[in-house]
N, C-alpha and C. Protein backbone atom coordinates (compact mmCIF):
# COMPACT_ATOMS: atom_id res chain seq x y z
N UNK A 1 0.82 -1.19 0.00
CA UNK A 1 0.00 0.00 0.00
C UNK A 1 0.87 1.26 0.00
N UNK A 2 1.90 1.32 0.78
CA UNK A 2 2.58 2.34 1.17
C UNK A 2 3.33 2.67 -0.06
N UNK A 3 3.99 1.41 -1.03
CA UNK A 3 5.27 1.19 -1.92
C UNK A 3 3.81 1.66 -3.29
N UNK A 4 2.51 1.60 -3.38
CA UNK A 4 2.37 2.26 -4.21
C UNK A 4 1.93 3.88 -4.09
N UNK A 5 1.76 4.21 -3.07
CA UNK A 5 1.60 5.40 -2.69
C UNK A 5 3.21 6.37 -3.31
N UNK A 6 4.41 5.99 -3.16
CA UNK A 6 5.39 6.43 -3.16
C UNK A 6 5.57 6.25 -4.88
N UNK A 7 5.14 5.12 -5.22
CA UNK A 7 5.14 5.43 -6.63
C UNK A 7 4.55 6.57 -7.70
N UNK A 8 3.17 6.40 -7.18
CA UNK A 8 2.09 7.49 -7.20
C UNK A 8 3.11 8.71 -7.13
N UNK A 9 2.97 8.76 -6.43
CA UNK A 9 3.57 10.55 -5.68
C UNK A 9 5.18 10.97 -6.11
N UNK A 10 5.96 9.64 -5.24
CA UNK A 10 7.30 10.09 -5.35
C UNK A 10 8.30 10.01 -6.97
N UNK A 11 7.29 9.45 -7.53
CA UNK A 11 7.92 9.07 -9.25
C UNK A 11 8.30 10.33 -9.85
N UNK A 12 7.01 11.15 -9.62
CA UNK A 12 7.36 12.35 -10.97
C UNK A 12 7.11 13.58 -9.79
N UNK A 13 7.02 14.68 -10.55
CA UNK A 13 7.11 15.87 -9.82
C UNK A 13 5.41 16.24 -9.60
N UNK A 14 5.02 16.62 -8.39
CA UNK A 14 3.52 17.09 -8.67
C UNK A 14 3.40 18.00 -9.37
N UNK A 15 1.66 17.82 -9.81
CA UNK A 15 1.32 18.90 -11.05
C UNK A 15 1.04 19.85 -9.80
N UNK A 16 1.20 21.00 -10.43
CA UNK A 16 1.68 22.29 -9.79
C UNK A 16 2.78 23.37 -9.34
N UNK A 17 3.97 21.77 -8.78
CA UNK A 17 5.12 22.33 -8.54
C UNK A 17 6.03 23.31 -9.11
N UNK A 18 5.54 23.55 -10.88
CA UNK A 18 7.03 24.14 -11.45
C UNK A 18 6.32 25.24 -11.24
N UNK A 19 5.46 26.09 -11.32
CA UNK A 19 4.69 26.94 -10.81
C UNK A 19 5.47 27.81 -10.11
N UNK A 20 5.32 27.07 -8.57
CA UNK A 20 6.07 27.64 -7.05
C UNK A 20 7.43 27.54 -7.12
N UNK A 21 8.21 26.40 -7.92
CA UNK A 21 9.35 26.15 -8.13
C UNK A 21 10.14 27.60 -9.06
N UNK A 22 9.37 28.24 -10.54
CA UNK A 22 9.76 29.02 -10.77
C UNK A 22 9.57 30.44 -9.94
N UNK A 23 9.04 30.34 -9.41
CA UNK A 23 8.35 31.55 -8.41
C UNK A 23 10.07 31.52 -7.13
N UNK A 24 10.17 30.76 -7.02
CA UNK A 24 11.38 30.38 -5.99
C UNK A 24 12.70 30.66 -6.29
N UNK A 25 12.70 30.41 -7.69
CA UNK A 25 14.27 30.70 -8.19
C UNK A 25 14.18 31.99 -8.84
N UNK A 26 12.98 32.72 -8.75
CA UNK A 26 13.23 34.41 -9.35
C UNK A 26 13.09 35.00 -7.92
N UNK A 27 12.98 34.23 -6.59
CA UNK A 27 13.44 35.24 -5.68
C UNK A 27 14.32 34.92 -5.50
N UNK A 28 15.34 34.25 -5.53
CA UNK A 28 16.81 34.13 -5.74
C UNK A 28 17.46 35.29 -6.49
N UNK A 29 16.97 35.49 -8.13
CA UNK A 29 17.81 36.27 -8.93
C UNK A 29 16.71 35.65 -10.47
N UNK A 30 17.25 36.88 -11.35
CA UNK A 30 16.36 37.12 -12.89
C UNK A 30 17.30 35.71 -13.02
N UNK A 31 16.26 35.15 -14.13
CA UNK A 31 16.53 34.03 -14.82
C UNK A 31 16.07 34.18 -16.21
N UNK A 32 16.40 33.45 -17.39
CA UNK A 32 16.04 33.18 -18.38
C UNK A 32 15.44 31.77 -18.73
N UNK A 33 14.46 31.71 -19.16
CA UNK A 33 13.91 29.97 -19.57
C UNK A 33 14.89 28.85 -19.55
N UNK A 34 15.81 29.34 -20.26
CA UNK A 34 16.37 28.24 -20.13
C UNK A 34 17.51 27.73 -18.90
N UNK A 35 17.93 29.05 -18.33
CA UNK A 35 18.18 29.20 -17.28
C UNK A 35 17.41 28.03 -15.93
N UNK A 36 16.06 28.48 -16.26
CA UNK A 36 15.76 27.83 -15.26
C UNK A 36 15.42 26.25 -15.41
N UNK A 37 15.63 26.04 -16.63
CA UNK A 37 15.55 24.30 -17.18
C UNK A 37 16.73 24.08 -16.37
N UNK A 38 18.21 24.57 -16.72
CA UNK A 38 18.80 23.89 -16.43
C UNK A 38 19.57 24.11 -14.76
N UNK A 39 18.44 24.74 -14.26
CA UNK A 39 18.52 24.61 -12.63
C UNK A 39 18.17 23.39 -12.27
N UNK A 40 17.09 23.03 -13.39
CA UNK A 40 16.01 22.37 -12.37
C UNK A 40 16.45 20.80 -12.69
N UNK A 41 17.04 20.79 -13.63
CA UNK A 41 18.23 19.31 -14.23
C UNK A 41 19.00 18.97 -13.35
N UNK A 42 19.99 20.34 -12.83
CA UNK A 42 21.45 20.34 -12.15
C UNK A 42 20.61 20.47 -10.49
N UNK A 43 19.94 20.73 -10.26
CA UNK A 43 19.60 20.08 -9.02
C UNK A 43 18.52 19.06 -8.13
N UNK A 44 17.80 18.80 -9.55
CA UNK A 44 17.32 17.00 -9.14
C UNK A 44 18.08 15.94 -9.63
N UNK A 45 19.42 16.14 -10.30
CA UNK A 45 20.53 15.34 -10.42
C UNK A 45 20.13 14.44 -11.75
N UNK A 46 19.48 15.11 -12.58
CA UNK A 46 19.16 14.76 -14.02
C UNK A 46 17.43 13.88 -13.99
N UNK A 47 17.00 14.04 -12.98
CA UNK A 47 15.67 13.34 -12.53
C UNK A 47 14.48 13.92 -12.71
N UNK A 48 14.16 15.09 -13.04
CA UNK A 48 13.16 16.35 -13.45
C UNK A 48 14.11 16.81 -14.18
N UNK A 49 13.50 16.59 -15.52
CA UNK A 49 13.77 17.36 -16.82
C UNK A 49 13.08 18.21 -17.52
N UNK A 50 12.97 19.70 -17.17
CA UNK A 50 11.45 20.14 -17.38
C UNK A 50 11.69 20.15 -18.81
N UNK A 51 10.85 20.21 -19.85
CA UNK A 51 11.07 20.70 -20.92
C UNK A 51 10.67 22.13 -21.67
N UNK A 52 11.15 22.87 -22.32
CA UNK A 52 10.67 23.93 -23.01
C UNK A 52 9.20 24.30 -22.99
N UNK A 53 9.09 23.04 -23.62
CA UNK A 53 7.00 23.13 -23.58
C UNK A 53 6.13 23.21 -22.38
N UNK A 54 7.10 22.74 -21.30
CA UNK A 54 6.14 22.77 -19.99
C UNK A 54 6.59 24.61 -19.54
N UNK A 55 7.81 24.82 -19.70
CA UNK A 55 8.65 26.08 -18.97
C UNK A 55 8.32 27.41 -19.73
N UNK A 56 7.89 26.92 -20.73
CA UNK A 56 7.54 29.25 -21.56
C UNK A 56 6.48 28.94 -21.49
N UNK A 57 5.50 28.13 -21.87
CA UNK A 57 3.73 28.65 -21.39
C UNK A 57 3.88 28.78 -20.37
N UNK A 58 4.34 28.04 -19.24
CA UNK A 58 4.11 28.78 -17.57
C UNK A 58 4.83 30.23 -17.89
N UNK A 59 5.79 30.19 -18.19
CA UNK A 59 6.59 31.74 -17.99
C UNK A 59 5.23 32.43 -18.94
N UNK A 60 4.64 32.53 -19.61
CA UNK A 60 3.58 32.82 -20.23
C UNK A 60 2.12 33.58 -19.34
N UNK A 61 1.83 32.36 -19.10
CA UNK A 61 0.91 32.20 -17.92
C UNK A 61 1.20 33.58 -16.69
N UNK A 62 2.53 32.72 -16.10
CA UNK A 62 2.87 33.62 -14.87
C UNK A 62 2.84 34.98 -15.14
N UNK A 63 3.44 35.26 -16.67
CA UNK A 63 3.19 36.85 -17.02
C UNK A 63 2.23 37.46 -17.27
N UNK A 64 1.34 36.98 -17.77
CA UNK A 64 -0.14 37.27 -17.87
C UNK A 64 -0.75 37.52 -16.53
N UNK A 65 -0.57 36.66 -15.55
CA UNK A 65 -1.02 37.18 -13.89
C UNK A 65 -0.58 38.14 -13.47
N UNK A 66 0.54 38.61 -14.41
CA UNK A 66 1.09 39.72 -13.25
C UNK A 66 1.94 39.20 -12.64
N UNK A 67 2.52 38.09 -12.16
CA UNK A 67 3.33 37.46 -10.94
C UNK A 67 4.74 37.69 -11.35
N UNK A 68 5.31 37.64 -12.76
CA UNK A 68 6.50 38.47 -12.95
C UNK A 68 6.57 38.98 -14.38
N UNK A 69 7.58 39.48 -14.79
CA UNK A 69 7.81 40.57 -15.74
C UNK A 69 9.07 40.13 -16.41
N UNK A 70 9.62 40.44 -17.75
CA UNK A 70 10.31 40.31 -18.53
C UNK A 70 11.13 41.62 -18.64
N UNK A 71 12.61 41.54 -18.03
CA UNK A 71 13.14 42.16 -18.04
C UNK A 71 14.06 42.72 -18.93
N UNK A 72 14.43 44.04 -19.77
CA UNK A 72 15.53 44.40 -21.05
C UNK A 72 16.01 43.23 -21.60
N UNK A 73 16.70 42.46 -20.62
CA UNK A 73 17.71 41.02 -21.23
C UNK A 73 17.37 40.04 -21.50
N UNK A 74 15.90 39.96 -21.15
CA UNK A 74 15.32 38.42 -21.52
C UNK A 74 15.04 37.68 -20.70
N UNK A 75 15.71 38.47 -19.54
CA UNK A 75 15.24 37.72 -18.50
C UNK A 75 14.05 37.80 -17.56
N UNK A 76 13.38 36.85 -16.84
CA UNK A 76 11.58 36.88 -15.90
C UNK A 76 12.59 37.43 -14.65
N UNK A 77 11.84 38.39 -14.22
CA UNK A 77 12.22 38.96 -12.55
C UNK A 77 10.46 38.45 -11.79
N UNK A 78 10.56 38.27 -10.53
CA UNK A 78 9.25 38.74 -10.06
C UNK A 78 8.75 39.93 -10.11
N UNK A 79 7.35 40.34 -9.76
CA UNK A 79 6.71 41.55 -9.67
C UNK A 79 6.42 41.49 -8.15
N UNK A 80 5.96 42.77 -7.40
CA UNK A 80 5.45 42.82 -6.08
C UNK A 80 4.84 42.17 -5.97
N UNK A 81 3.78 41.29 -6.65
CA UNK A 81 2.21 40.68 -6.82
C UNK A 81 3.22 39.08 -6.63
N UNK A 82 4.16 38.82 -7.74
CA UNK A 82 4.82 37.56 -7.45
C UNK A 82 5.73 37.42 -6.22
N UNK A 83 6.40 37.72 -5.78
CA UNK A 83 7.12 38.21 -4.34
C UNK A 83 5.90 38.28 -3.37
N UNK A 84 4.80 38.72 -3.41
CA UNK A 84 3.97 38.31 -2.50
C UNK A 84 3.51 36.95 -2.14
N UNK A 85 3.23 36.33 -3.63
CA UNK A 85 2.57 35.48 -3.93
C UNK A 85 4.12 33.96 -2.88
N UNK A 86 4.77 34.41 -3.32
CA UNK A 86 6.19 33.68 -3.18
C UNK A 86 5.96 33.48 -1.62
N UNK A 87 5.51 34.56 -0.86
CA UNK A 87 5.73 34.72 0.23
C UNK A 87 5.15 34.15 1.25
N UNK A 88 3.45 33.65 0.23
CA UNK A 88 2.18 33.32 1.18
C UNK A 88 2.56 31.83 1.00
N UNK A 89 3.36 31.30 0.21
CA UNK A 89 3.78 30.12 0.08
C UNK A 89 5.13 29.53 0.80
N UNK A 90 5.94 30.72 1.30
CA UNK A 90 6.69 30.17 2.53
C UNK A 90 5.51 29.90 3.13
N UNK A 91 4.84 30.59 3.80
CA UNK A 91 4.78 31.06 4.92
C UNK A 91 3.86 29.43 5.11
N UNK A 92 2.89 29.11 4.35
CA UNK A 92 2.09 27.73 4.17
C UNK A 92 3.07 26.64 4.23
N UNK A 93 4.35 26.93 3.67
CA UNK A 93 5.54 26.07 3.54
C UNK A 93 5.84 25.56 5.01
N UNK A 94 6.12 26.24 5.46
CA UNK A 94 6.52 26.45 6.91
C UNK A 94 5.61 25.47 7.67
N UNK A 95 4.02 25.91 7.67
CA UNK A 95 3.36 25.69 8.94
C UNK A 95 3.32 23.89 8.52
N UNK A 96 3.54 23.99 7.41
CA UNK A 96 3.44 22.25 6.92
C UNK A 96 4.64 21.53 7.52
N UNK A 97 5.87 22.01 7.36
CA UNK A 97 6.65 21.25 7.29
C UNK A 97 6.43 21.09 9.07
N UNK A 98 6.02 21.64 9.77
CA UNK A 98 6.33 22.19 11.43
C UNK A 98 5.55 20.78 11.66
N UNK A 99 4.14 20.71 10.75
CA UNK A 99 3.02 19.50 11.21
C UNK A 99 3.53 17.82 10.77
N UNK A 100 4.24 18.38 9.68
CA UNK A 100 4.99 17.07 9.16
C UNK A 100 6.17 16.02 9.83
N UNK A 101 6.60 17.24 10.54
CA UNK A 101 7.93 16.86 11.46
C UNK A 101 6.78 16.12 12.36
N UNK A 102 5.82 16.78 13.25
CA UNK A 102 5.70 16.39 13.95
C UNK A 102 5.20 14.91 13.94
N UNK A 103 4.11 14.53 12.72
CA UNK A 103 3.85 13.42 12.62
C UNK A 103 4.66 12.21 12.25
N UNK A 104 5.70 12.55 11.61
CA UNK A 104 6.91 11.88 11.29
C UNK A 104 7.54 10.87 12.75
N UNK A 105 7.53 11.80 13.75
CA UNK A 105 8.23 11.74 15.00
C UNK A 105 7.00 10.63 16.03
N UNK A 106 6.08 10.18 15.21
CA UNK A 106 4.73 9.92 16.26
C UNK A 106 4.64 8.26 15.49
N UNK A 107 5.76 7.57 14.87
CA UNK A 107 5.70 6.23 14.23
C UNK A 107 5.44 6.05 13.30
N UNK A 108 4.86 4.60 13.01
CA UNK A 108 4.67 4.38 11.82
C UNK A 108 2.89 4.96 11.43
N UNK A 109 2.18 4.78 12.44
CA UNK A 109 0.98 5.73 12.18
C UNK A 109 1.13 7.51 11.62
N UNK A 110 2.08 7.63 12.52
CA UNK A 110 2.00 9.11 12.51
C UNK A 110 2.64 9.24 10.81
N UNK A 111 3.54 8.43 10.12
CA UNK A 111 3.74 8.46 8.76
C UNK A 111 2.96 8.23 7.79
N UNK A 112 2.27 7.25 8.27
CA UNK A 112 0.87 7.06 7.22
C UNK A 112 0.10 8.29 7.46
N UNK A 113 -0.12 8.84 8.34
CA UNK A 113 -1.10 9.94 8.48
C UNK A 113 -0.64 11.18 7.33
N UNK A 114 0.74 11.25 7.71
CA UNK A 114 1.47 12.31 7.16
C UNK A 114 1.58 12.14 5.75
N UNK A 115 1.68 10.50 4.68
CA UNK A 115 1.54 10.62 3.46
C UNK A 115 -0.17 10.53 3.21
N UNK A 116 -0.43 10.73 3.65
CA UNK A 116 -1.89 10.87 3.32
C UNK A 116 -2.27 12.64 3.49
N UNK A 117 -1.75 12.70 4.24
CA UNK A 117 -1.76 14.34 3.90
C UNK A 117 -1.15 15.35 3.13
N UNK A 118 0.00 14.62 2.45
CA UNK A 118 0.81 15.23 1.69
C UNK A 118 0.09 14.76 0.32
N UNK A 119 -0.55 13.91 0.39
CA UNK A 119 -1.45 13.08 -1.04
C UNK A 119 -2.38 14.28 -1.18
N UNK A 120 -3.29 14.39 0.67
CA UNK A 120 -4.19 15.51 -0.21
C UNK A 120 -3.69 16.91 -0.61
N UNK A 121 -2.82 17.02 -0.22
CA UNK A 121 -1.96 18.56 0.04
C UNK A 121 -1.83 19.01 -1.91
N UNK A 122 -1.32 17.36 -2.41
CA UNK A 122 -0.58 17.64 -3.88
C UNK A 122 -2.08 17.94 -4.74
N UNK A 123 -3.08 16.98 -3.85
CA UNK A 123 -4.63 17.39 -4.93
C UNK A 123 -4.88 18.68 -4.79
N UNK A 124 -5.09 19.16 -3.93
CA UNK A 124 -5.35 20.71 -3.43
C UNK A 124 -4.31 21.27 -4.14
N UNK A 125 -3.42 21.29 -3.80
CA UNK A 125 -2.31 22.25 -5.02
C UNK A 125 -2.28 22.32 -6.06
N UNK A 126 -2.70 20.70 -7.18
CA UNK A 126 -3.25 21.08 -8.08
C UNK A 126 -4.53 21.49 -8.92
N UNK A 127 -5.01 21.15 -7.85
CA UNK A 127 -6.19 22.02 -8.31
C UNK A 127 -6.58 23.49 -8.41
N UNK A 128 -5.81 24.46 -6.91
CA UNK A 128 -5.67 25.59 -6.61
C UNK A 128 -4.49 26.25 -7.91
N UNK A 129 -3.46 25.62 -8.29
CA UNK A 129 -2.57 25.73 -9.64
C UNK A 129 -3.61 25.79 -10.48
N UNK A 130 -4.26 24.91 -11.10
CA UNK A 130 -4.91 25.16 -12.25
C UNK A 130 -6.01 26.12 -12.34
N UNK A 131 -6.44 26.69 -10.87
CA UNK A 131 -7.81 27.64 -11.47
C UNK A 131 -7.55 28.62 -10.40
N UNK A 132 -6.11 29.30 -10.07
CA UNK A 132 -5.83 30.31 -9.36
C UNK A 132 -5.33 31.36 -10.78
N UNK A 133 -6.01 31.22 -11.35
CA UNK A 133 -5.22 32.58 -12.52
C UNK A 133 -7.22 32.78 -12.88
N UNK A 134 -8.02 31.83 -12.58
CA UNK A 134 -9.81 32.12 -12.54
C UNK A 134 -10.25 32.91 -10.93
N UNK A 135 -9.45 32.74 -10.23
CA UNK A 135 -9.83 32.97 -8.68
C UNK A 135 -9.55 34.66 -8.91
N UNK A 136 -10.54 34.98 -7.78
CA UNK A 136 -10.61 36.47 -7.28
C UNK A 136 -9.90 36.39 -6.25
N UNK A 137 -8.86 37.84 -5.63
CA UNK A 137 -8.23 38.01 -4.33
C UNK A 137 -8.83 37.49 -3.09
N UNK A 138 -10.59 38.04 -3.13
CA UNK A 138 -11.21 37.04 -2.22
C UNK A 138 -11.29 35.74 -2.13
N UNK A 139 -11.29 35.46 -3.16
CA UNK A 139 -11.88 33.84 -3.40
C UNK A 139 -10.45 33.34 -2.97
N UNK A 140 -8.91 34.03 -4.01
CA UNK A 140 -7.54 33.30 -3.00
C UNK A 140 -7.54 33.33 -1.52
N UNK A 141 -7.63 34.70 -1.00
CA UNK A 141 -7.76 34.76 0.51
C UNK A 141 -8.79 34.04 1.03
N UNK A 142 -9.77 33.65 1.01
CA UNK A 142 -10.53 32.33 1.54
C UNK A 142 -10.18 31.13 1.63
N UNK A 143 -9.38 30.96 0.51
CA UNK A 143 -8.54 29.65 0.34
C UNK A 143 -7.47 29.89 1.21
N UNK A 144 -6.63 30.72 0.96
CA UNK A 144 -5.68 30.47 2.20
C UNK A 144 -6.04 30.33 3.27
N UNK A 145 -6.77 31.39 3.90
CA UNK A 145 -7.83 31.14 5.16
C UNK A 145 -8.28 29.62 5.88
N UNK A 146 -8.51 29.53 4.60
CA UNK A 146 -9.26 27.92 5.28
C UNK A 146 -7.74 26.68 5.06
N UNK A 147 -6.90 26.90 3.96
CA UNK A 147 -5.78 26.07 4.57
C UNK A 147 -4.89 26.22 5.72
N UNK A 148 -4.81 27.74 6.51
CA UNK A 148 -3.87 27.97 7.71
C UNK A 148 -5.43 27.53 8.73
N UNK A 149 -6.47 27.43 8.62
CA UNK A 149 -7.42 27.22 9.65
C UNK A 149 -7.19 25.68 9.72
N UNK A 150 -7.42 25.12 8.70
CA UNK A 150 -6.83 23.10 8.63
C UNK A 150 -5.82 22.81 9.17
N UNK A 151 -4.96 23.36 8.64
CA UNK A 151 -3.37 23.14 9.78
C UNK A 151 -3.26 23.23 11.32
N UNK A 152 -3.57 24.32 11.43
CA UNK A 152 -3.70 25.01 12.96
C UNK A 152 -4.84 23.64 13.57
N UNK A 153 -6.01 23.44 12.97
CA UNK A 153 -6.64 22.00 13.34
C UNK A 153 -5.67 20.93 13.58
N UNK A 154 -4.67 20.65 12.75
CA UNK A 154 -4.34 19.77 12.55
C UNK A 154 -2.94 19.14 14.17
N UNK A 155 -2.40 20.91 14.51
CA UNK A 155 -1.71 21.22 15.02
C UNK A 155 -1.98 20.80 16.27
N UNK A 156 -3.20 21.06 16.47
CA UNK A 156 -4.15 21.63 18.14
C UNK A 156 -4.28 19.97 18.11
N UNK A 157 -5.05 19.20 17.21
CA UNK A 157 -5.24 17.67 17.44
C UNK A 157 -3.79 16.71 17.89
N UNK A 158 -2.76 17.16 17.19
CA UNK A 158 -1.46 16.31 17.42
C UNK A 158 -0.53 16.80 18.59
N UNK A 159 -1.11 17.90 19.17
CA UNK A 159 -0.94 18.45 20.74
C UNK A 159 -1.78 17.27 21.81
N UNK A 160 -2.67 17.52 21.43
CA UNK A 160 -3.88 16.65 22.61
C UNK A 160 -3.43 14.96 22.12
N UNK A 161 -3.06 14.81 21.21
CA UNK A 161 -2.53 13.09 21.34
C UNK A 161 -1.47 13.23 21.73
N UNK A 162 -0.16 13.97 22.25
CA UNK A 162 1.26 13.42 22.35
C UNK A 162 0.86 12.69 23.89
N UNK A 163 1.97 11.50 23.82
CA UNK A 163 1.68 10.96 25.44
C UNK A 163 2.08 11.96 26.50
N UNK A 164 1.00 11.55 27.75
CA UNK A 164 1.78 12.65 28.81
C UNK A 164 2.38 11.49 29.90
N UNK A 165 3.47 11.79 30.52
CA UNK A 165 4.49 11.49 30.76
C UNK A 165 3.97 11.56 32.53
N UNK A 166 4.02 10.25 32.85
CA UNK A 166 3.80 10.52 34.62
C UNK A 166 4.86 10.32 35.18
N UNK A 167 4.93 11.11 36.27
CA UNK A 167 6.39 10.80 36.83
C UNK A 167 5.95 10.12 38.04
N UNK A 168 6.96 9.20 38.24
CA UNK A 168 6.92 8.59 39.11
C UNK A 168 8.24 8.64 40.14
N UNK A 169 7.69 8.70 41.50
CA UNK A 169 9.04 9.34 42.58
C UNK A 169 9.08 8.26 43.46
């Protein structure tokens, strides 16, 4: 069960990722398309190969949102709007990885729990990827809303299960 779950998931890259992935390496520094192909080669160690066709319609896409801009040289910088956008995705980054550790640390349950949440995490992402360029600021901010409200659930529940510890004198 587990060994196809990892297949599922851990084989290819989730749909969504190059998205946040290019969003990540233009807050680093301006890049060019191809630039960022061959980031993304030289550091999954030849294992994600994005290709052309997947990498300028997103650079496409992303420019059309507004999220970054094409700079004199050819190269995509972010915009304030993408640097924001970059930002609300630490910040979600974060509260995940904080819940992940923790379930990690809670056995072999607490791992199944945790790829099962990272399963729904990748549906939700791609789905929020594919119809966040249709979404209104409200309609994003609701969504975020209700994913830092799930977490923080998630947080408060794996508080009230840790064992408590009796001491004995």
């Amino acid at each position: 069960m587990i060994s196809e779950w990892f297949q599922r998931v851990g084989s290819s890259v989730p749909r969504g990722f190059s998205r946040y992935f290019i969003l990540e390496l233009l807050k680093e520094k301006n890049r060019t398309g191809k630039e960022i192909i061959d980031y993304a080669i030289e550091q999954s160690n030849g294992i994600w190969k994005p290709s052309p066709g997947l990498i300028y319609p997103l650079l496409g896409r992303l420019l059309d949102e507004g999220l970054i801009e094409e700079t004199k040289d050819g190269k995509y910088q972010l915009t304030k709007k993408g640097a924001d956008t970059a930002a609300d995705v630490d910040k979600i980054n974060d509260i995940v990885k904080t819940q992940l550790d923790v379930l990690f640390r809670l056995g072999n349950v607490g791992r199944f729990v945790a790829m099962d949440l990272l399963e729904k995490i990748f549906s939700m992402g791609s789905i929020l990827s594919s119809n966040i360029s249709n979404m209104t600021d409200e309609e994003t901010g609701k969504y975020k809303d209700f994913l830092e409200k799930e977490l923080q659930k998630l947080k408060e529940q794996e508080t009230k299960k840790k064992p408590r510890r009796i001491k004995i004198e």
